[in-house]
ModelCIF file with pLDDT and N, C-alpha, C, O atoms, coordinates in Angstrom:
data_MODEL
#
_entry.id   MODEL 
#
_entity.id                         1 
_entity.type                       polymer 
_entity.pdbx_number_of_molecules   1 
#
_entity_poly.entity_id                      1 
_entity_poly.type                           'polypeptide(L)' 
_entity_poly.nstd_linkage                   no 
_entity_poly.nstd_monomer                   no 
_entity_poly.pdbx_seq_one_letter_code       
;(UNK)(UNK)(UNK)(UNK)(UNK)(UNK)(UNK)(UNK)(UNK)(UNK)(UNK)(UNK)(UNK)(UNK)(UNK)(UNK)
(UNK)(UNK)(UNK)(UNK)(UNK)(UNK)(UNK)(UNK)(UNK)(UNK)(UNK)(UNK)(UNK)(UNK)(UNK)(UNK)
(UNK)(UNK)(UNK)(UNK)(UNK)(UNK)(UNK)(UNK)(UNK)(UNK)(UNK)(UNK)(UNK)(UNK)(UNK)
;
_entity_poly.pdbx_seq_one_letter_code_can   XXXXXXXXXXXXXXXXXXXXXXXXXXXXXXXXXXXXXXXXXXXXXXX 
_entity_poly.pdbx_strand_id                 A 
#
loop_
_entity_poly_seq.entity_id 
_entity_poly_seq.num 
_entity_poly_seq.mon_id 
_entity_poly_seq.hetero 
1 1  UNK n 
1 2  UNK n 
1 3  UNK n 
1 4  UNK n 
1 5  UNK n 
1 6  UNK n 
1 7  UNK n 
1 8  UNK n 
1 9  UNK n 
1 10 UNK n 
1 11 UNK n 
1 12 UNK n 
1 13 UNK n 
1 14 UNK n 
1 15 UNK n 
1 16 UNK n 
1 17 UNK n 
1 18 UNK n 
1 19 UNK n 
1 20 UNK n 
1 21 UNK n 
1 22 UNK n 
1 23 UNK n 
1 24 UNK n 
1 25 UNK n 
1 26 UNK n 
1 27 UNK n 
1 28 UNK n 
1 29 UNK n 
1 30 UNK n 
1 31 UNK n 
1 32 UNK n 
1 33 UNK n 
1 34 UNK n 
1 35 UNK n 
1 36 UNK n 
1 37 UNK n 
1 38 UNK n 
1 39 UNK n 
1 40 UNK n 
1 41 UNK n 
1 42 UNK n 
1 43 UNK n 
1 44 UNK n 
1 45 UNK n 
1 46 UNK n 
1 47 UNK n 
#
_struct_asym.id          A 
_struct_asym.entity_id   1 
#
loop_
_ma_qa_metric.id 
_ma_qa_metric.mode 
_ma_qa_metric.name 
_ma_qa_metric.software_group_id 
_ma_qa_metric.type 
1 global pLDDT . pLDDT 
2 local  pLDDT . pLDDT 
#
_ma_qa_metric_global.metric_id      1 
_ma_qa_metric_global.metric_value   81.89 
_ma_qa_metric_global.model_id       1 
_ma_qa_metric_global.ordinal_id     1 
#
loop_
_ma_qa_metric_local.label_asym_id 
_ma_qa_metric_local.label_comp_id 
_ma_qa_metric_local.label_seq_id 
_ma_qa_metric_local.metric_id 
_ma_qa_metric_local.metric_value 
_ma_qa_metric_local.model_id 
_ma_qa_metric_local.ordinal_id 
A UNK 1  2 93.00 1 1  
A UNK 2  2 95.00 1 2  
A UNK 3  2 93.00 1 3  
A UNK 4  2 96.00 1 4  
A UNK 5  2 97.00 1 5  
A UNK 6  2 96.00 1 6  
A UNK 7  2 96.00 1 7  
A UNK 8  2 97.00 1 8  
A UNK 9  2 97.00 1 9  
A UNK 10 2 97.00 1 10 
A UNK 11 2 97.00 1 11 
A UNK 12 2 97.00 1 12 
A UNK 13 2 98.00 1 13 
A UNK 14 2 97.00 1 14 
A UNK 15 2 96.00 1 15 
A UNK 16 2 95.00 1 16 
A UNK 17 2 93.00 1 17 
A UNK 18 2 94.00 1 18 
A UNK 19 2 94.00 1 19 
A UNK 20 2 95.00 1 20 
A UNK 21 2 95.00 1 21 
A UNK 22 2 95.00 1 22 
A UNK 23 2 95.00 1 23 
A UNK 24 2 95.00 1 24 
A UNK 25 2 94.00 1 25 
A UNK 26 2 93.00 1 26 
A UNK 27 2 93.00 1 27 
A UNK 28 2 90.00 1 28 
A UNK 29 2 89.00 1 29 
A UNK 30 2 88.00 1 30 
A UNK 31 2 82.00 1 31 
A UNK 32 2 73.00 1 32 
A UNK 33 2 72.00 1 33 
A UNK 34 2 70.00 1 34 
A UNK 35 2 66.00 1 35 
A UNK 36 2 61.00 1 36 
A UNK 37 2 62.00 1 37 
A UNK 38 2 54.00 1 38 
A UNK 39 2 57.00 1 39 
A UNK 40 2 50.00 1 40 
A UNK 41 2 52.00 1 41 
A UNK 42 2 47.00 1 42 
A UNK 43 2 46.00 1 43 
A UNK 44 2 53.00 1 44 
A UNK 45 2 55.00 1 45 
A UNK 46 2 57.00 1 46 
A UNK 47 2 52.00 1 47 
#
loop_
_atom_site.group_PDB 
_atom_site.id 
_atom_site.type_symbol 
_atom_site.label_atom_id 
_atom_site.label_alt_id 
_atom_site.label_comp_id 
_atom_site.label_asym_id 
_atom_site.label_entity_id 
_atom_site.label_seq_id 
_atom_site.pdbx_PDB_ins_code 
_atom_site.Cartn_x 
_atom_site.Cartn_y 
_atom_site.Cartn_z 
_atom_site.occupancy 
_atom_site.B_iso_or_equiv 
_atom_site.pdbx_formal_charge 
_atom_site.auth_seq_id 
_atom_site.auth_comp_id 
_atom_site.auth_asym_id 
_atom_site.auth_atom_id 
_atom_site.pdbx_PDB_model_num 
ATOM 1   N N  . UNK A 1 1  ? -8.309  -23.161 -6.474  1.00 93.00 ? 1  UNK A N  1 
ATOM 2   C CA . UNK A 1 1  ? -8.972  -22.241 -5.542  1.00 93.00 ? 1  UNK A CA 1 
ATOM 3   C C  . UNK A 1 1  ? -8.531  -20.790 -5.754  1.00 93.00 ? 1  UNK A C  1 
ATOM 4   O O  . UNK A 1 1  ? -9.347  -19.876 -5.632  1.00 93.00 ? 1  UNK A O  1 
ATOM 5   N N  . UNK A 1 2  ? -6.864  -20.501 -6.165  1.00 95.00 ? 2  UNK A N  1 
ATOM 6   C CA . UNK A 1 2  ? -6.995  -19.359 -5.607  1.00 95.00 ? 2  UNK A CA 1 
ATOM 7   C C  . UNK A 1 2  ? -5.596  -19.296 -7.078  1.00 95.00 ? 2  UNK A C  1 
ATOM 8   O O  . UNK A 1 2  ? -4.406  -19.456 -6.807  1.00 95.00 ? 2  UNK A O  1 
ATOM 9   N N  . UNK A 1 3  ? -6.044  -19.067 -8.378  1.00 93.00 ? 3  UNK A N  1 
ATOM 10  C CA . UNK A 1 3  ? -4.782  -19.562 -9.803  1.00 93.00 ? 3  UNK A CA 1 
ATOM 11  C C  . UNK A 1 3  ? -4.000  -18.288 -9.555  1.00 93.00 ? 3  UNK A C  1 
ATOM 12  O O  . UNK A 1 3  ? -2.883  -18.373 -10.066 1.00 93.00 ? 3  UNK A O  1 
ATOM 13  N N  . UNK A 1 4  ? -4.256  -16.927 -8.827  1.00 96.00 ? 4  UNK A N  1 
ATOM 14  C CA . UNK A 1 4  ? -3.718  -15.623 -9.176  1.00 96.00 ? 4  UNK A CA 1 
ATOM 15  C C  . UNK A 1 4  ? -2.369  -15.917 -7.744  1.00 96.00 ? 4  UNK A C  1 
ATOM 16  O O  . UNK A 1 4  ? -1.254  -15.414 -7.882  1.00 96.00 ? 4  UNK A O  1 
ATOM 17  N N  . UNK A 1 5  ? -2.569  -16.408 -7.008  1.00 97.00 ? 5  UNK A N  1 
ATOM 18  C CA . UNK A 1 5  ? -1.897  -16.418 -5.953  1.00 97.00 ? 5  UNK A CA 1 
ATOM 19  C C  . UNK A 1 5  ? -0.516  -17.228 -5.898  1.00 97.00 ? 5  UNK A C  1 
ATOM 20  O O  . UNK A 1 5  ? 0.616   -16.984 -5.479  1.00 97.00 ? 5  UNK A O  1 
ATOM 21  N N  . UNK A 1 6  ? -1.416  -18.753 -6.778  1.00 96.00 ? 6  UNK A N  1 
ATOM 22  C CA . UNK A 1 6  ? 0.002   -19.454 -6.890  1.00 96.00 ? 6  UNK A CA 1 
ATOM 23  C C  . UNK A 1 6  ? 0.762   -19.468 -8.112  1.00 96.00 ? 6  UNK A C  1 
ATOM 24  O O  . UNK A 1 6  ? 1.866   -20.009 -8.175  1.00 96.00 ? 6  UNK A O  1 
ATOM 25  N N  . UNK A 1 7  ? 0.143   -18.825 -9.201  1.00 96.00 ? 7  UNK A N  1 
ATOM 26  C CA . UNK A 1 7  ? 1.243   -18.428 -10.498 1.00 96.00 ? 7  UNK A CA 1 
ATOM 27  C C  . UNK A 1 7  ? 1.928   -17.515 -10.040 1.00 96.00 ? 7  UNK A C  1 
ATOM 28  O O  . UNK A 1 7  ? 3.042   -17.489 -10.563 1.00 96.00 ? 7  UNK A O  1 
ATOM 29  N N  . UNK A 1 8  ? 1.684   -16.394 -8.946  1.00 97.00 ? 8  UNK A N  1 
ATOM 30  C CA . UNK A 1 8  ? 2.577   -15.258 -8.506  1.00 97.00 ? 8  UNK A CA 1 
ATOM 31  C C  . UNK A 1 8  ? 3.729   -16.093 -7.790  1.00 97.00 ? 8  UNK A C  1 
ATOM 32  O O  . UNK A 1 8  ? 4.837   -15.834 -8.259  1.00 97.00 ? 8  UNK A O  1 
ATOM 33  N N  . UNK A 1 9  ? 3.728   -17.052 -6.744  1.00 97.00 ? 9  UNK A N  1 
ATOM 34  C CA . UNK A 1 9  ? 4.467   -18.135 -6.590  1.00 97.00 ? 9  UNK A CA 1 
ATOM 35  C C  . UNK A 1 9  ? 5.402   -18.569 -7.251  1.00 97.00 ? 9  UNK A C  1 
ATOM 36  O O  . UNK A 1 9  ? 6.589   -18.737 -6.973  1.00 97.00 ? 9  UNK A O  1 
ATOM 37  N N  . UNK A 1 10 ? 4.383   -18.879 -8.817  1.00 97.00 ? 10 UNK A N  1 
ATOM 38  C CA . UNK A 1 10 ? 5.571   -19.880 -9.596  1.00 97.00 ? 10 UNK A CA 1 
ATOM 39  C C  . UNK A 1 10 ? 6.667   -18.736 -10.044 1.00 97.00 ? 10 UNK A C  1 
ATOM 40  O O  . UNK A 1 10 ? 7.852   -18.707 -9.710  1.00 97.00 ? 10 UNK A O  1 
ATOM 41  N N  . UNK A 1 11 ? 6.198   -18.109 -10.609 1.00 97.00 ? 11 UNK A N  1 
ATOM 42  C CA . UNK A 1 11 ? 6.442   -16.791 -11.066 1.00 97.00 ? 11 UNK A CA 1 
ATOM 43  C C  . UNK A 1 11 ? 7.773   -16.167 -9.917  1.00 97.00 ? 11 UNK A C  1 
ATOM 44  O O  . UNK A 1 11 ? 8.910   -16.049 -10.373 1.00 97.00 ? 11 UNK A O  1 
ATOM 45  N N  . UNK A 1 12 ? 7.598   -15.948 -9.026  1.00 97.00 ? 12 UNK A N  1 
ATOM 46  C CA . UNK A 1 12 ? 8.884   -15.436 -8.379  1.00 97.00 ? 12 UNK A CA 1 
ATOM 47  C C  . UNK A 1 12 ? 9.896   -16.781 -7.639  1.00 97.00 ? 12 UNK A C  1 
ATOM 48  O O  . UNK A 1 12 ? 10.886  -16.437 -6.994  1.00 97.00 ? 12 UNK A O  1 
ATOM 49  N N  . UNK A 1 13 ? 9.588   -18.199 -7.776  1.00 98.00 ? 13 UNK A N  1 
ATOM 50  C CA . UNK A 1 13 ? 10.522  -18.994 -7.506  1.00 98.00 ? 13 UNK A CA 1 
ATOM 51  C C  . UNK A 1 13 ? 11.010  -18.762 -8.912  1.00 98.00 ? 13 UNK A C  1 
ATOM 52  O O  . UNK A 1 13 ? 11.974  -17.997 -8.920  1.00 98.00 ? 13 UNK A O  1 
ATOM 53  N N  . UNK A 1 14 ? 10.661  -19.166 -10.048 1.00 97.00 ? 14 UNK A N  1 
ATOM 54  C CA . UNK A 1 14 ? 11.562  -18.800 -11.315 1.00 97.00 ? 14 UNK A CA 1 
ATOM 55  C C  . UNK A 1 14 ? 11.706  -17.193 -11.472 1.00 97.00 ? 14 UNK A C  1 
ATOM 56  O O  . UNK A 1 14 ? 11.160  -16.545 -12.365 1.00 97.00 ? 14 UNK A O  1 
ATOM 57  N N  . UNK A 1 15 ? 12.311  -16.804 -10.727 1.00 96.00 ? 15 UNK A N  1 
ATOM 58  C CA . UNK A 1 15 ? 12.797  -15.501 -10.396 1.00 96.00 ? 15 UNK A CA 1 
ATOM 59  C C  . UNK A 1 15 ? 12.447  -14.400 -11.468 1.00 96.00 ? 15 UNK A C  1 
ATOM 60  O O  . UNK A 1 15 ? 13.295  -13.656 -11.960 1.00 96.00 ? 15 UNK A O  1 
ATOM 61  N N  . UNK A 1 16 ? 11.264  -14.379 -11.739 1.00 95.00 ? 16 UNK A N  1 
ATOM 62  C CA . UNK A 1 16 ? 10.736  -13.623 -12.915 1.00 95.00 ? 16 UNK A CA 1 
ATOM 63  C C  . UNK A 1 16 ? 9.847   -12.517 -11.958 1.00 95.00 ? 16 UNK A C  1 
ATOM 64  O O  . UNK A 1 16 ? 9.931   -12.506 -10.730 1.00 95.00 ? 16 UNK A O  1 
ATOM 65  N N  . UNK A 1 17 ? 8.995   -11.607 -12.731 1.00 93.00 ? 17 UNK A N  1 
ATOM 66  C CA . UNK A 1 17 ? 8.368   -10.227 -12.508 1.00 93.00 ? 17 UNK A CA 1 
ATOM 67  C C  . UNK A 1 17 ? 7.776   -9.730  -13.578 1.00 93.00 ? 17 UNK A C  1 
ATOM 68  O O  . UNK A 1 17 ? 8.266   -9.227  -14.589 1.00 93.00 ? 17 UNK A O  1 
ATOM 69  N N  . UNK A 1 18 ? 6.394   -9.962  -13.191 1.00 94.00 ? 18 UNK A N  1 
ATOM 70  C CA . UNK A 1 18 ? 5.607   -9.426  -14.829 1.00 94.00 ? 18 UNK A CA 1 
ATOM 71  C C  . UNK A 1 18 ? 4.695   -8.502  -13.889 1.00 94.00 ? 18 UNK A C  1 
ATOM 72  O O  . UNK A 1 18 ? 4.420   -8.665  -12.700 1.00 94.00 ? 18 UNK A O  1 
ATOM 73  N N  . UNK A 1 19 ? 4.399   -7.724  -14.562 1.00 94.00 ? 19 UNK A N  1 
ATOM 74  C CA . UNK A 1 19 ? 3.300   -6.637  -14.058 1.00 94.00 ? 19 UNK A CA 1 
ATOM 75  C C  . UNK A 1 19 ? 1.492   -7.479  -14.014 1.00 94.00 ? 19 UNK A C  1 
ATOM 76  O O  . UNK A 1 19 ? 1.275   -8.550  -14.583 1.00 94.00 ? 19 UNK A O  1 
ATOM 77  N N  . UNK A 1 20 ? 0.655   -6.876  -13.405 1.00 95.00 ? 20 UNK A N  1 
ATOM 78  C CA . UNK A 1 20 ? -0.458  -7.142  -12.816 1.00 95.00 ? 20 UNK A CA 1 
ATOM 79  C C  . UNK A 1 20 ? -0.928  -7.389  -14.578 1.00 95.00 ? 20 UNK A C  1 
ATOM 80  O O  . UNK A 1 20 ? -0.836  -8.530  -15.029 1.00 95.00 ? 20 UNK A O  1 
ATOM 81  N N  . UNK A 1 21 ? -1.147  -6.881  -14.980 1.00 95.00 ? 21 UNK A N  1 
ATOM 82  C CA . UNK A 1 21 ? -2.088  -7.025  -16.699 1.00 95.00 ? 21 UNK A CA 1 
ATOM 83  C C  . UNK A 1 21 ? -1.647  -8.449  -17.185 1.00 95.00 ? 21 UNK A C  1 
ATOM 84  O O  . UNK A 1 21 ? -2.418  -9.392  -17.368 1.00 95.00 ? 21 UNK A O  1 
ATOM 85  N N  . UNK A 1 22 ? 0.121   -8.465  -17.422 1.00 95.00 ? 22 UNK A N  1 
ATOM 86  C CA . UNK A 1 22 ? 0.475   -10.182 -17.517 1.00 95.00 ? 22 UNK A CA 1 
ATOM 87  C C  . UNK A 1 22 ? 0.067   -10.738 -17.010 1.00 95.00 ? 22 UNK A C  1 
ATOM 88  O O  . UNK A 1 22 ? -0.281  -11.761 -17.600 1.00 95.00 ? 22 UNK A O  1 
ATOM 89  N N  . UNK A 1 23 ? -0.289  -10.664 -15.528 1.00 95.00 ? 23 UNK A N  1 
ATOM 90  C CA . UNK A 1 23 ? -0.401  -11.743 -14.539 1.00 95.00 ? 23 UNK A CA 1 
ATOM 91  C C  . UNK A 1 23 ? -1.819  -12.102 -14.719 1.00 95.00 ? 23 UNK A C  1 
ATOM 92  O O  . UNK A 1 23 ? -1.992  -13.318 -14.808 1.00 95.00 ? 23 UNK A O  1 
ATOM 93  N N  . UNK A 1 24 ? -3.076  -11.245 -14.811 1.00 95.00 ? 24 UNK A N  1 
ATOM 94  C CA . UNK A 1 24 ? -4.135  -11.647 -15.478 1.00 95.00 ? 24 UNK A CA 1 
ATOM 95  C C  . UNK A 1 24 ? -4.459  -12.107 -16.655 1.00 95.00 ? 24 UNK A C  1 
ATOM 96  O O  . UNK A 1 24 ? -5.495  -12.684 -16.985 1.00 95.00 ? 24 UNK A O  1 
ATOM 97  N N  . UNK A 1 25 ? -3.485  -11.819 -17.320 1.00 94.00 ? 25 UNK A N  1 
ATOM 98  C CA . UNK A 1 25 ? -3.683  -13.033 -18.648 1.00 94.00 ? 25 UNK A CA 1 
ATOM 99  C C  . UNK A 1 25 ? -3.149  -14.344 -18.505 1.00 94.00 ? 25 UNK A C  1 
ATOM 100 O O  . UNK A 1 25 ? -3.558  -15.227 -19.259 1.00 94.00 ? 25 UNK A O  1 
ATOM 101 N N  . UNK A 1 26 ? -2.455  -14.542 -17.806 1.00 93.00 ? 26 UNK A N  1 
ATOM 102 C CA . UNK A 1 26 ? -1.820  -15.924 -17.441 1.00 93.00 ? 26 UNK A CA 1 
ATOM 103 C C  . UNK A 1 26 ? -2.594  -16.560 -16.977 1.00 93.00 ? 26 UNK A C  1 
ATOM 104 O O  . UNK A 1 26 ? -2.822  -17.682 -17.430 1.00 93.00 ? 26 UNK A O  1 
ATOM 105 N N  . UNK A 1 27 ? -3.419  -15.941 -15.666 1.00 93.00 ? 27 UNK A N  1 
ATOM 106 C CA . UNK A 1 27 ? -4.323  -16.691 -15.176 1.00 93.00 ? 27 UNK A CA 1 
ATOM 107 C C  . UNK A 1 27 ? -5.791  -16.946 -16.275 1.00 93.00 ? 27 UNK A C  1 
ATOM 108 O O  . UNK A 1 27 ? -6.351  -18.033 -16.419 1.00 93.00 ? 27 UNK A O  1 
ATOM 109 N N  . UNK A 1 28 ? -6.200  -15.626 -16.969 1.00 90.00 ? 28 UNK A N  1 
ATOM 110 C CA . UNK A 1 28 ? -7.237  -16.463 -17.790 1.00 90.00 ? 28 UNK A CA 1 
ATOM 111 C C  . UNK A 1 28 ? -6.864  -17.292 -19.057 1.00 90.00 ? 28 UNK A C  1 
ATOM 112 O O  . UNK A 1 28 ? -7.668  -18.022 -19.637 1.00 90.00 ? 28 UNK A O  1 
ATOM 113 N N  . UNK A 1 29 ? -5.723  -17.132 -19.383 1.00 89.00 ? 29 UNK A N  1 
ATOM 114 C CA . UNK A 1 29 ? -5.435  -17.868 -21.012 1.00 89.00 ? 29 UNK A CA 1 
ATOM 115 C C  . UNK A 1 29 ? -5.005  -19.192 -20.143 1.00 89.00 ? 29 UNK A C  1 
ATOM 116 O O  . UNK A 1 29 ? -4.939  -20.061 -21.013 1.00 89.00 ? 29 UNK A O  1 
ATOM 117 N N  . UNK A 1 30 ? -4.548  -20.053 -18.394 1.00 88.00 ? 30 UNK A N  1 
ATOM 118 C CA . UNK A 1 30 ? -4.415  -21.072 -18.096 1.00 88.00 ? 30 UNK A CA 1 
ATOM 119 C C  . UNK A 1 30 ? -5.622  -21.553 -17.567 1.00 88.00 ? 30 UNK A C  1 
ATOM 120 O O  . UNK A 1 30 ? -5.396  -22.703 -17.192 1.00 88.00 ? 30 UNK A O  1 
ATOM 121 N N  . UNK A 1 31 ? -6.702  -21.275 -17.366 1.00 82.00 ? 31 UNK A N  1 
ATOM 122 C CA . UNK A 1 31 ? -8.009  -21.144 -17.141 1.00 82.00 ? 31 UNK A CA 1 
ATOM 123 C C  . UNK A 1 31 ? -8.503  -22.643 -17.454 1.00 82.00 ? 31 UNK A C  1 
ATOM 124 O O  . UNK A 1 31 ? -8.760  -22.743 -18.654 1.00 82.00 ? 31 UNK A O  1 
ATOM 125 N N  . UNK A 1 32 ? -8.729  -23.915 -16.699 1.00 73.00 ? 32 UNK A N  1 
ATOM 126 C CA . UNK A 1 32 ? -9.099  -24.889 -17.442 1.00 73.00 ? 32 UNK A CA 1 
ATOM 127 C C  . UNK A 1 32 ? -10.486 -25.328 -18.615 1.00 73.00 ? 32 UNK A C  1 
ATOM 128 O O  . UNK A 1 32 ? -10.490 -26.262 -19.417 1.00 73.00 ? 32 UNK A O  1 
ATOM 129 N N  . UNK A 1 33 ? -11.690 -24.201 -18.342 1.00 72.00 ? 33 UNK A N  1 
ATOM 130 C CA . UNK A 1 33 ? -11.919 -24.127 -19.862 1.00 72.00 ? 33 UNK A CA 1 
ATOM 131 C C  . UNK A 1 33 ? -11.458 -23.494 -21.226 1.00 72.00 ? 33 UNK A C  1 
ATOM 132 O O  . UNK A 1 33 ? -11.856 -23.802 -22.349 1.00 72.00 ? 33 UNK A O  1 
ATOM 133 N N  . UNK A 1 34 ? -10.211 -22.213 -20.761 1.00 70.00 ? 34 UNK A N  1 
ATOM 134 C CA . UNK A 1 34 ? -9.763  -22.392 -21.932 1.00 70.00 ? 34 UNK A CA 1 
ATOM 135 C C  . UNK A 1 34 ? -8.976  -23.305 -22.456 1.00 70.00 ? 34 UNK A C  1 
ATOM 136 O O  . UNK A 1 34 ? -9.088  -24.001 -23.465 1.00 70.00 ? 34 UNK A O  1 
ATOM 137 N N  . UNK A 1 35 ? -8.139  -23.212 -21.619 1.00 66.00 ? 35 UNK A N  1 
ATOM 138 C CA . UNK A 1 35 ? -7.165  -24.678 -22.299 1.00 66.00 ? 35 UNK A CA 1 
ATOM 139 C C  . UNK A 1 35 ? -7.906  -25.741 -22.859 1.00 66.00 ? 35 UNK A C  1 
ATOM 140 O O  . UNK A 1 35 ? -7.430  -26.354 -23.815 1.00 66.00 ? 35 UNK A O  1 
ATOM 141 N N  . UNK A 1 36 ? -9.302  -26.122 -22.268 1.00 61.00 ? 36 UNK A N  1 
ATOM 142 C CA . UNK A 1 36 ? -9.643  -27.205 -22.860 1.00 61.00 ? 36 UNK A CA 1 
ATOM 143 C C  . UNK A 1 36 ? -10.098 -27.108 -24.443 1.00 61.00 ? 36 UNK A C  1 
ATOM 144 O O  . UNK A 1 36 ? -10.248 -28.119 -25.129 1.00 61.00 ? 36 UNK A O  1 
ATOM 145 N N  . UNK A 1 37 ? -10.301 -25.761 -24.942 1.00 62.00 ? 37 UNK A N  1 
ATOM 146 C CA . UNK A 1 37 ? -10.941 -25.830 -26.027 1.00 62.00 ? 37 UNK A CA 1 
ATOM 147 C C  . UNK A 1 37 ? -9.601  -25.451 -27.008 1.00 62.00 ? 37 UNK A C  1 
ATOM 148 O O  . UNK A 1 37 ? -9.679  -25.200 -28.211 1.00 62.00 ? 37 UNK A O  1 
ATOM 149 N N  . UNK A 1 38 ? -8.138  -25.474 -26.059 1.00 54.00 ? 38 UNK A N  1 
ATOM 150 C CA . UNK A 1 38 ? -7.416  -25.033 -26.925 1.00 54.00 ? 38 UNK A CA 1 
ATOM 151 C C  . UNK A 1 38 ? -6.599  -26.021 -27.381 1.00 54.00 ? 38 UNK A C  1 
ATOM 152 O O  . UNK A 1 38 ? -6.121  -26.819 -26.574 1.00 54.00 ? 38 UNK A O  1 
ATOM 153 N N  . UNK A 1 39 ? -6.255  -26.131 -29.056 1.00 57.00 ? 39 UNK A N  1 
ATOM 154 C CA . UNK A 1 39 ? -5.886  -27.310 -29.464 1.00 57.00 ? 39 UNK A CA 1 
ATOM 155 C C  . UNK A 1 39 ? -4.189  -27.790 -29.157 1.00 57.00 ? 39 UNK A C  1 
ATOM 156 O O  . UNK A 1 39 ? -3.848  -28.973 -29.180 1.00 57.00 ? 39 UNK A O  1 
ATOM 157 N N  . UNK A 1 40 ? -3.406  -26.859 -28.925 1.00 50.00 ? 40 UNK A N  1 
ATOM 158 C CA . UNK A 1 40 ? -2.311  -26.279 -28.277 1.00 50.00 ? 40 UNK A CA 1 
ATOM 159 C C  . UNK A 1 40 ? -1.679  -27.565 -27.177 1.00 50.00 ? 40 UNK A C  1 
ATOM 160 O O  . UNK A 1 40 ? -0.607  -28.170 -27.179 1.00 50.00 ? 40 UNK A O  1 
ATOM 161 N N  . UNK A 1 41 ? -3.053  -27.652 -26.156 1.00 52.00 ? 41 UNK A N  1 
ATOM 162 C CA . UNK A 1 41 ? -2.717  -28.219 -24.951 1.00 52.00 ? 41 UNK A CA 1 
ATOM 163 C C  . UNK A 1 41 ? -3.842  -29.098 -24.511 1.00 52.00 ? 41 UNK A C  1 
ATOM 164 O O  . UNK A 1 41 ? -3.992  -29.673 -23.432 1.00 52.00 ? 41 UNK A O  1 
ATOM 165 N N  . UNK A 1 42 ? -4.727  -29.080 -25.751 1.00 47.00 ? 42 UNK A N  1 
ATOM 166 C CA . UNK A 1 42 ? -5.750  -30.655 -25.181 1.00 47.00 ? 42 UNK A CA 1 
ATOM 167 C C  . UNK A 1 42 ? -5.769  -31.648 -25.740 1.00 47.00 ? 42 UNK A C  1 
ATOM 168 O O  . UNK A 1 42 ? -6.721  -32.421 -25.626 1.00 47.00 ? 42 UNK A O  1 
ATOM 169 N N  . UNK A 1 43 ? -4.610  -31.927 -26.579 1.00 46.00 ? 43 UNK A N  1 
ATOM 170 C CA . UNK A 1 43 ? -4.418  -33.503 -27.323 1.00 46.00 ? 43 UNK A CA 1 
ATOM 171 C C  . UNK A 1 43 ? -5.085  -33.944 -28.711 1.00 46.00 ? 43 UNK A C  1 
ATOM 172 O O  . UNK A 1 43 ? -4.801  -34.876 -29.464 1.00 46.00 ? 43 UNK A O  1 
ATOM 173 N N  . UNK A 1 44 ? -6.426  -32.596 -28.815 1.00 53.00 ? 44 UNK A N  1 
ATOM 174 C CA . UNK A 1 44 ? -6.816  -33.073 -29.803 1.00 53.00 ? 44 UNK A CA 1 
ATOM 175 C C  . UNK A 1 44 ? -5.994  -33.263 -31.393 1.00 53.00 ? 44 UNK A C  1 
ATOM 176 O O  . UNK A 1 44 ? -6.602  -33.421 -32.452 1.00 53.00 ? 44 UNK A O  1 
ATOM 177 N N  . UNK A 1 45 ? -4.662  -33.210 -31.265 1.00 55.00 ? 45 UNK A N  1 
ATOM 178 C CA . UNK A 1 45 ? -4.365  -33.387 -33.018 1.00 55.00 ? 45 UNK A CA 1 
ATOM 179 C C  . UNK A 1 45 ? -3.732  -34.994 -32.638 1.00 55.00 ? 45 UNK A C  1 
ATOM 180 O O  . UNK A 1 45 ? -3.282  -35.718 -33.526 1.00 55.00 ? 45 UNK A O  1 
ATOM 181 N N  . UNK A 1 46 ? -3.770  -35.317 -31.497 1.00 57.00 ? 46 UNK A N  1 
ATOM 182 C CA . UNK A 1 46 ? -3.479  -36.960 -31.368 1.00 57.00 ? 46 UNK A CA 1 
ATOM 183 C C  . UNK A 1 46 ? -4.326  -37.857 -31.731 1.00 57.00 ? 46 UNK A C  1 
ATOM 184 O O  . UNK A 1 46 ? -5.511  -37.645 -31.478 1.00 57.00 ? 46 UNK A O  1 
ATOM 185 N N  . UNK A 1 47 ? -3.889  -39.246 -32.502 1.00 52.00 ? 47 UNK A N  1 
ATOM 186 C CA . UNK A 1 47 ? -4.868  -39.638 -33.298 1.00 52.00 ? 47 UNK A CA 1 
ATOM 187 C C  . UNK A 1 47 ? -5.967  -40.493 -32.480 1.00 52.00 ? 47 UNK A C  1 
ATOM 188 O O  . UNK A 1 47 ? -6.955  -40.943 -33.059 1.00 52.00 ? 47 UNK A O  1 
#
């Protein structure tokens, strides 16, 4: 519902601080259609 709100969350329980530009790339590069097309994190090199 709301990916910008609770990565800022994850993000300051692991006591970190990235500026607003990071924080929008986090949210679109974790984006579940990108991830899905990314080979990285969708399983596809499993046989």
């Amino acid at each position: 519902k709301d990916p910008k709100h609770e990565i800022q969350k994850v993000m300051k329980f692991m006591g970190r601080n990235l500026d607003e530009t990071v924080l929008d790339r986090i949210v679109q590069e974790t984006s579940f259609e990108k991830m899905k097309e990314n080979p990285m994190t969708n399983r596809s090199t499993v046989p």
